[in-house]
N, C-alpha and C. Protein backbone atom coordinates (compact mmCIF):
# COMPACT_ATOMS: atom_id res chain seq x y z
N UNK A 1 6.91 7.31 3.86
CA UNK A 1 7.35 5.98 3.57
C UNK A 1 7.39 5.74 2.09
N UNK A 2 6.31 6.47 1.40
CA UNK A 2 6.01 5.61 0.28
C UNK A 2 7.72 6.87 -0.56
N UNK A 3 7.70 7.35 -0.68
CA UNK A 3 8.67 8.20 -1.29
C UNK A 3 10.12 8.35 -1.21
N UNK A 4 10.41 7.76 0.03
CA UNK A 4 11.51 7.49 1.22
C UNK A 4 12.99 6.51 0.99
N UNK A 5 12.58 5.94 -0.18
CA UNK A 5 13.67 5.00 -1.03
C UNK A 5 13.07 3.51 -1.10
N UNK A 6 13.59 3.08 -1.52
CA UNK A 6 13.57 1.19 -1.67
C UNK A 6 13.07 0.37 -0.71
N UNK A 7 11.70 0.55 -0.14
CA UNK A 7 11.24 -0.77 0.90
C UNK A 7 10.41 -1.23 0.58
N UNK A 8 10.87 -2.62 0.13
CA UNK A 8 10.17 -4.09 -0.23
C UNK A 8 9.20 -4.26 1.01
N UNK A 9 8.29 -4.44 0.41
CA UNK A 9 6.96 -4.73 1.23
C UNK A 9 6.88 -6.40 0.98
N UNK A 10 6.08 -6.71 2.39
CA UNK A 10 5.59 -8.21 2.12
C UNK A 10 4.21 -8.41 2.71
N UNK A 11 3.90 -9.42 2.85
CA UNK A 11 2.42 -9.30 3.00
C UNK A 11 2.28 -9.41 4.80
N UNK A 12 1.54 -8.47 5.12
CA UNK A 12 0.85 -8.16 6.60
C UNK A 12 -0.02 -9.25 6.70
N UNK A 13 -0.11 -10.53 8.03
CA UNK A 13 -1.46 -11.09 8.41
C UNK A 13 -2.20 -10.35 8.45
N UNK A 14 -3.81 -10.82 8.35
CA UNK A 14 -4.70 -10.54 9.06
C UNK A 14 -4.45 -10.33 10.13
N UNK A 15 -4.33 -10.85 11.83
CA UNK A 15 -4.16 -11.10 12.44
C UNK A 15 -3.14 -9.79 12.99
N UNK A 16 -2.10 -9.29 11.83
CA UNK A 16 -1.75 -7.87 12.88
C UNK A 16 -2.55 -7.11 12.37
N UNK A 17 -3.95 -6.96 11.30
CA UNK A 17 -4.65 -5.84 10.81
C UNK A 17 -4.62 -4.56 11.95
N UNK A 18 -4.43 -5.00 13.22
CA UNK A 18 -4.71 -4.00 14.68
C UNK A 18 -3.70 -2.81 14.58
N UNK A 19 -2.57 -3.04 13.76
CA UNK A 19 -1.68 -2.20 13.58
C UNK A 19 -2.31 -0.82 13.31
N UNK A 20 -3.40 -1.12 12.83
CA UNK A 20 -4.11 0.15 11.80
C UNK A 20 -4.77 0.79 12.88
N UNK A 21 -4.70 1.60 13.42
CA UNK A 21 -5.99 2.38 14.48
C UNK A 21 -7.40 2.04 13.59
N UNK A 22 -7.91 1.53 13.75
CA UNK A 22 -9.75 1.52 13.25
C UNK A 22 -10.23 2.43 13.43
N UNK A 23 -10.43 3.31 14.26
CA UNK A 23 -11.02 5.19 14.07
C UNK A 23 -10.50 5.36 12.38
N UNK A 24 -9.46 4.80 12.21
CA UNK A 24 -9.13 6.06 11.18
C UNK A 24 -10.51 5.20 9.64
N UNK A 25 -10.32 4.45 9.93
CA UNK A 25 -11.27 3.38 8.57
C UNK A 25 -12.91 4.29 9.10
N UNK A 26 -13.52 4.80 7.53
CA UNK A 26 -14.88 5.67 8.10
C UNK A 26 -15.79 4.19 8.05
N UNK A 27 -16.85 4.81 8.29
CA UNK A 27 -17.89 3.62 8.43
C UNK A 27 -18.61 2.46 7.06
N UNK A 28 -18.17 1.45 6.93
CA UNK A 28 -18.92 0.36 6.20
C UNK A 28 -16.68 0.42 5.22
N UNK A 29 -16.05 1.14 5.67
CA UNK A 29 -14.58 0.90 4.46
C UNK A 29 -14.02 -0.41 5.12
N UNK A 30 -13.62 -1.33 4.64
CA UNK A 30 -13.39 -2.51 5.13
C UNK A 30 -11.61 -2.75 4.61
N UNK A 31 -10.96 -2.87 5.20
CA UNK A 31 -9.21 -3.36 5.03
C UNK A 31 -9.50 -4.46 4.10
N UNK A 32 -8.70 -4.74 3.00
CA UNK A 32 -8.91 -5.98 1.91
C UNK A 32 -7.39 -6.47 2.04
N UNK A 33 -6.36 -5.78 1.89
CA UNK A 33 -4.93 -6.63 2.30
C UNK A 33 -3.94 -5.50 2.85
N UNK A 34 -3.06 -6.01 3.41
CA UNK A 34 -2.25 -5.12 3.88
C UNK A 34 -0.60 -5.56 3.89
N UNK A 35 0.62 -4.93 3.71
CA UNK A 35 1.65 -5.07 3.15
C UNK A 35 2.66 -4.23 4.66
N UNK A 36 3.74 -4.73 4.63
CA UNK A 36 4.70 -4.51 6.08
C UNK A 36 5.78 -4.37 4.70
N UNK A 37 6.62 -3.23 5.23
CA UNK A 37 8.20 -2.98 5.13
C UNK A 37 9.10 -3.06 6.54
N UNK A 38 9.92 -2.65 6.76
CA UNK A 38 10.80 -2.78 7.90
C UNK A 38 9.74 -2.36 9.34
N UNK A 39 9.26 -1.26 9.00
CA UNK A 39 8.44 -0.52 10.21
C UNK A 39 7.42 0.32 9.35
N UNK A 40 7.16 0.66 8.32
CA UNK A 40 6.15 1.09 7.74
C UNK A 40 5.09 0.25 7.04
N UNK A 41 3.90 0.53 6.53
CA UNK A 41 3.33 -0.66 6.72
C UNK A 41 1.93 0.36 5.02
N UNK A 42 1.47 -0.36 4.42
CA UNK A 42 0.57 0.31 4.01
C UNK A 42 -0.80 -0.99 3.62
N UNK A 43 -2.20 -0.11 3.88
CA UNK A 43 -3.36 -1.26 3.39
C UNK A 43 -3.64 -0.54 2.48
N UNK A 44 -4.19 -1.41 1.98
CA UNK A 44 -5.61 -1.67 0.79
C UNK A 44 -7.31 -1.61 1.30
N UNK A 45 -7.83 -0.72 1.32
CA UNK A 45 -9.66 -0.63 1.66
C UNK A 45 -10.26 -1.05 0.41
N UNK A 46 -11.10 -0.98 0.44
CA UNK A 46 -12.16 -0.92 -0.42
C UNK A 46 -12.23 1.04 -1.18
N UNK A 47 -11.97 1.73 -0.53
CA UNK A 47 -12.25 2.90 -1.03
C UNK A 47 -11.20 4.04 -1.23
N UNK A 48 -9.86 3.05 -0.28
CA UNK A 48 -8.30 4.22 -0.59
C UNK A 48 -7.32 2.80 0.09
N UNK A 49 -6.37 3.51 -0.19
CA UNK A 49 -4.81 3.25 0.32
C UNK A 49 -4.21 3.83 0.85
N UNK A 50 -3.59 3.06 2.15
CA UNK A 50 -3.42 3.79 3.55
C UNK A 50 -2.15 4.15 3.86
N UNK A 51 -1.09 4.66 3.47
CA UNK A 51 0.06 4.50 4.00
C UNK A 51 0.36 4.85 5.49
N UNK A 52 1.41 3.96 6.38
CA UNK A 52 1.34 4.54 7.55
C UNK A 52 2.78 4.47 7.91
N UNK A 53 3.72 5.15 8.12
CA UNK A 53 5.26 5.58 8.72
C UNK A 53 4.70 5.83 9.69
N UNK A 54 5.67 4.84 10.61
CA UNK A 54 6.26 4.85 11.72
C UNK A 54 7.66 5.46 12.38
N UNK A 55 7.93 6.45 12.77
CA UNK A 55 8.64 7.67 12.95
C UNK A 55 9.15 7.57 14.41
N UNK A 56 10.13 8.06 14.54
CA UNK A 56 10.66 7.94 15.94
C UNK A 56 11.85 6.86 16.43
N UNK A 57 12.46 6.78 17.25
CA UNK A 57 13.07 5.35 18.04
C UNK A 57 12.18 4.81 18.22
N UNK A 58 10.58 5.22 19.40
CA UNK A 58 10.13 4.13 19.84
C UNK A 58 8.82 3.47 18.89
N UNK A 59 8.78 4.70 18.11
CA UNK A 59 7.74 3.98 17.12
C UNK A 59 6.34 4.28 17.50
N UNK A 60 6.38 4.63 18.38
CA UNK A 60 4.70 5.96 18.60
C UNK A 60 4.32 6.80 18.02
N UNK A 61 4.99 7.56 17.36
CA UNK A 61 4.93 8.46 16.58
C UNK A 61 4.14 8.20 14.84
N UNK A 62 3.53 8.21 14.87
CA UNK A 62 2.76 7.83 12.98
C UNK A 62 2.16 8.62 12.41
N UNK A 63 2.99 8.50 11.18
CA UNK A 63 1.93 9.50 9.57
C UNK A 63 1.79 8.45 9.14
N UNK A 64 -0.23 9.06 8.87
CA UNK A 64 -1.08 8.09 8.12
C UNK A 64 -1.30 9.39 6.89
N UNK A 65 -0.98 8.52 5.53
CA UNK A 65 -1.77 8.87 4.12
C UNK A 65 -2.70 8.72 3.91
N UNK A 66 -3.56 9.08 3.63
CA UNK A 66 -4.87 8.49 3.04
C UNK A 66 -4.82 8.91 1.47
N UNK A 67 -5.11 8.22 0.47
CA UNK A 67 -4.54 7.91 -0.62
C UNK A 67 -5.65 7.58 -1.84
N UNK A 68 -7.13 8.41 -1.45
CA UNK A 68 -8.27 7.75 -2.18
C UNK A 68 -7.82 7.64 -3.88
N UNK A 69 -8.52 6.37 -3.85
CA UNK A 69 -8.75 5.67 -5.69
C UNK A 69 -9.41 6.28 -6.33
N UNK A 70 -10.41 7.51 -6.07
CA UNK A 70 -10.39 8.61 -6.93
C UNK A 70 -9.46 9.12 -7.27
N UNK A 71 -8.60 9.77 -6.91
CA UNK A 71 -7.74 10.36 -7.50
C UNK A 71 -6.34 9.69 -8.28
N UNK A 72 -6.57 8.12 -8.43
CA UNK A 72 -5.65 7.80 -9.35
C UNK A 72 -5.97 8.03 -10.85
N UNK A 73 -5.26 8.61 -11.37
CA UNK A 73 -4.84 8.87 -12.66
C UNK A 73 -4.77 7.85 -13.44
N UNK A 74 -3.66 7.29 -13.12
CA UNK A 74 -3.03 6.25 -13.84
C UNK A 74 -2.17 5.06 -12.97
N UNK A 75 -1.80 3.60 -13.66
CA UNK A 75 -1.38 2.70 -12.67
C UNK A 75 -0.49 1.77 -13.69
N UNK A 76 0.64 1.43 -12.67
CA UNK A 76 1.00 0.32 -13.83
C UNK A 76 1.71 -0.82 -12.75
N UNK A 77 1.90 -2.02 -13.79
CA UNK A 77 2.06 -3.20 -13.08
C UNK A 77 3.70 -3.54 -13.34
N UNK A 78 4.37 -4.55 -12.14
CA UNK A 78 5.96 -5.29 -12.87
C UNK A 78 5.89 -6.19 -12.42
N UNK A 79 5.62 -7.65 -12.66
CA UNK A 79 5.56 -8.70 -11.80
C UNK A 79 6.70 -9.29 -11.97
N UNK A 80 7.22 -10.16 -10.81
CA UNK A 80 8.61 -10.60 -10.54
C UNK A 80 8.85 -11.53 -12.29
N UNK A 81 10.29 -11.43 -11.81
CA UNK A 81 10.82 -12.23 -13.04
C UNK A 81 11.64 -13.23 -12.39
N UNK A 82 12.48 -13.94 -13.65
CA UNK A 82 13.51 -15.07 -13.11
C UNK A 82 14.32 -14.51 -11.92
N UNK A 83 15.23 -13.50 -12.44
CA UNK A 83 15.92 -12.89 -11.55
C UNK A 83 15.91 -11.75 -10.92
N UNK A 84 14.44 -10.92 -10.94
CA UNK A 84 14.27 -10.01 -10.49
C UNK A 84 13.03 -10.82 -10.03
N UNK A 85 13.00 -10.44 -8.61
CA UNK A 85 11.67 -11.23 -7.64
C UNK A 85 10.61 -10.45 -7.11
N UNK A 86 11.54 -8.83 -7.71
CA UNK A 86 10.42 -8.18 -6.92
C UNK A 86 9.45 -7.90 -7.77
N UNK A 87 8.36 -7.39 -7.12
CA UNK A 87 6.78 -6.55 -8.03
C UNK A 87 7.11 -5.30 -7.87
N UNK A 88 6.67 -4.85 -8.81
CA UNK A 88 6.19 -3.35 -8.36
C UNK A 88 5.07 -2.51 -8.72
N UNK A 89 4.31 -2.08 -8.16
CA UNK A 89 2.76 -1.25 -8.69
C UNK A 89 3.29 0.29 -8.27
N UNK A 90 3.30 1.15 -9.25
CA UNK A 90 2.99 2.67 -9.56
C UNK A 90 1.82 3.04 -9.91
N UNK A 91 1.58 4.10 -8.73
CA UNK A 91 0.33 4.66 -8.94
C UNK A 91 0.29 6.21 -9.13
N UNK A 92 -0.20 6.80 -10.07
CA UNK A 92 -0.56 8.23 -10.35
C UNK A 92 -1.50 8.82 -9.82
N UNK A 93 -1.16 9.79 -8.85
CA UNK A 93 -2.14 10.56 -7.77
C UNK A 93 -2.83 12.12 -8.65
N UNK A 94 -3.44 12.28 -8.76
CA UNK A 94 -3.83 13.97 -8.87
C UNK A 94 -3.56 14.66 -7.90
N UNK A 95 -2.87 15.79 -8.55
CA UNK A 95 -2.14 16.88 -7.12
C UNK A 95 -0.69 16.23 -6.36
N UNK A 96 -0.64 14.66 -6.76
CA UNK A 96 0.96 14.47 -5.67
C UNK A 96 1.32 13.86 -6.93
N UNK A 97 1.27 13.23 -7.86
CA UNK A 97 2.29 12.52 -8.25
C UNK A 97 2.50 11.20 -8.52
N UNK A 98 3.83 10.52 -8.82
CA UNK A 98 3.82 8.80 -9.02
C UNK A 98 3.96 8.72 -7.43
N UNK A 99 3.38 7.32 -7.14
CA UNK A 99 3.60 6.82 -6.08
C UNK A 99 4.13 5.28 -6.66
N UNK A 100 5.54 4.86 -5.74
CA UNK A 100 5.37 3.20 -6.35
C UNK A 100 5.77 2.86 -5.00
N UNK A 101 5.47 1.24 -5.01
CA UNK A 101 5.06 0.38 -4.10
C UNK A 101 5.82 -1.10 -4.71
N UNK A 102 6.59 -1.71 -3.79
CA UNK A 102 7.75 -2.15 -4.15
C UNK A 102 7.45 -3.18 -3.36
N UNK A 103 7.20 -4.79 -4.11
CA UNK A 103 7.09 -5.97 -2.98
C UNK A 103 7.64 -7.13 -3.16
N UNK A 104 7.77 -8.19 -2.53
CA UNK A 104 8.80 -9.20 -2.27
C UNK A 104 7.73 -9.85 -3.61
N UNK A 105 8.73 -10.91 -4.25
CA UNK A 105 8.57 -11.86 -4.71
C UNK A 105 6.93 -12.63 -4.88
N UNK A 106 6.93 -13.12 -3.60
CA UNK A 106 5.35 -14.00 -3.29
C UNK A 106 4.07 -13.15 -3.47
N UNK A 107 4.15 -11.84 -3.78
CA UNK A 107 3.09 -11.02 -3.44
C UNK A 107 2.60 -10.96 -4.76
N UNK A 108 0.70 -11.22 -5.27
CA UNK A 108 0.78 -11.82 -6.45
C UNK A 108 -0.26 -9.99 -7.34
N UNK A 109 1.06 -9.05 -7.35
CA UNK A 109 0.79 -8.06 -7.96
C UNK A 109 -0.27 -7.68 -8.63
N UNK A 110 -0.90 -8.79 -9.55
CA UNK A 110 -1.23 -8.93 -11.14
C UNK A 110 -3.03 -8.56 -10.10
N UNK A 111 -3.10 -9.51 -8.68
CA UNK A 111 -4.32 -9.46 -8.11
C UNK A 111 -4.35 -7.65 -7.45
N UNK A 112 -3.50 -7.48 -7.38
CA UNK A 112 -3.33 -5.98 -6.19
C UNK A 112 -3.75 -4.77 -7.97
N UNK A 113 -3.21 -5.32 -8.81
CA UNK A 113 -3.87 -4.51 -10.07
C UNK A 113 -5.46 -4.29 -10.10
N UNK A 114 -5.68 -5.78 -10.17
CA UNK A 114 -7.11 -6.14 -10.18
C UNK A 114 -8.12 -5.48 -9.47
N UNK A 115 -7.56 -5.28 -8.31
CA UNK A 115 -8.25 -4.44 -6.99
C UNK A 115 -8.37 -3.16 -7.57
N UNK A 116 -7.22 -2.80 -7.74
CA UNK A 116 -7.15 -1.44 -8.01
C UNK A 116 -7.89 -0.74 -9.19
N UNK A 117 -7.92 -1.51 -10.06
CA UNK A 117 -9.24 -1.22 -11.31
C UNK A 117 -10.23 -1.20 -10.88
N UNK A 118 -10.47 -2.51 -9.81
CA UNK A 118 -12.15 -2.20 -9.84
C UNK A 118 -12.64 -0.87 -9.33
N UNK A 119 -11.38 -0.44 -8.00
CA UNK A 119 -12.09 0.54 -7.84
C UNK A 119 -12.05 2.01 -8.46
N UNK A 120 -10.54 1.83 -9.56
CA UNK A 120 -10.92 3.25 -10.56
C UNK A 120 -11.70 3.48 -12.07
N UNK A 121 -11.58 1.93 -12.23
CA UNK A 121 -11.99 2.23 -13.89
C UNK A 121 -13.32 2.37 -13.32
């Protein structure tokens, strides 16, 4: 998903958090926000970032990333403008690479930074 071209993410309720199988979260990692594209979907823990593609017609089929905040490198921020609405956060993996993450308008980036420091710096 995350590599796959241009999908604007927006913000996931609480309320579908269930999307996520919970086996996969280890014990005491807690979901902090979570973001929907068309059918792919990625969270935010406390201890990584989850990407999850949804594959197939019927959509049973799923690759989960696991994406730990150790291994970011480096990160950078784009928060919407007049006429550009979208955000965007790039993240530098050790061993994979840039990852960016592409979101609607309302999604308030500058906080999804914030997160993300605390848990690398």
């Amino acid at each position: 998903m995350l590599c796959s071209g241009r999908q604007e993410l927006e913000t996931l309720l609480a309320d579908n958090l269930h999307l996520l199988d919970q086996p996969l979260l280890i014990q005491g990692e807690n979901a902090i926000a979570a973001f929907r594209g068309i059918r792919d979907f990625v969270v935010f823990t406390d201890k990584r970032l989850i990407a999850v593609n949804i594959q197939g017609m019927t959509g049973k089929k799923r690759d989960f990333t696991s994406l730990p905040y150790s291994k970011v490198q480096a990160f950078s921020v784009e928060t919407a403008g007049t006429f550009d609405l979208d955000g965007e956060l790039d993240l530098w993996f050790s061993g994979l690479g840039k990852i960016r993450l592409e979101f609607k308008g309302n999604v308030n980036v500058q906080g999804l930074s914030q997160l993300i420091a605390q848990f690398v710096l």
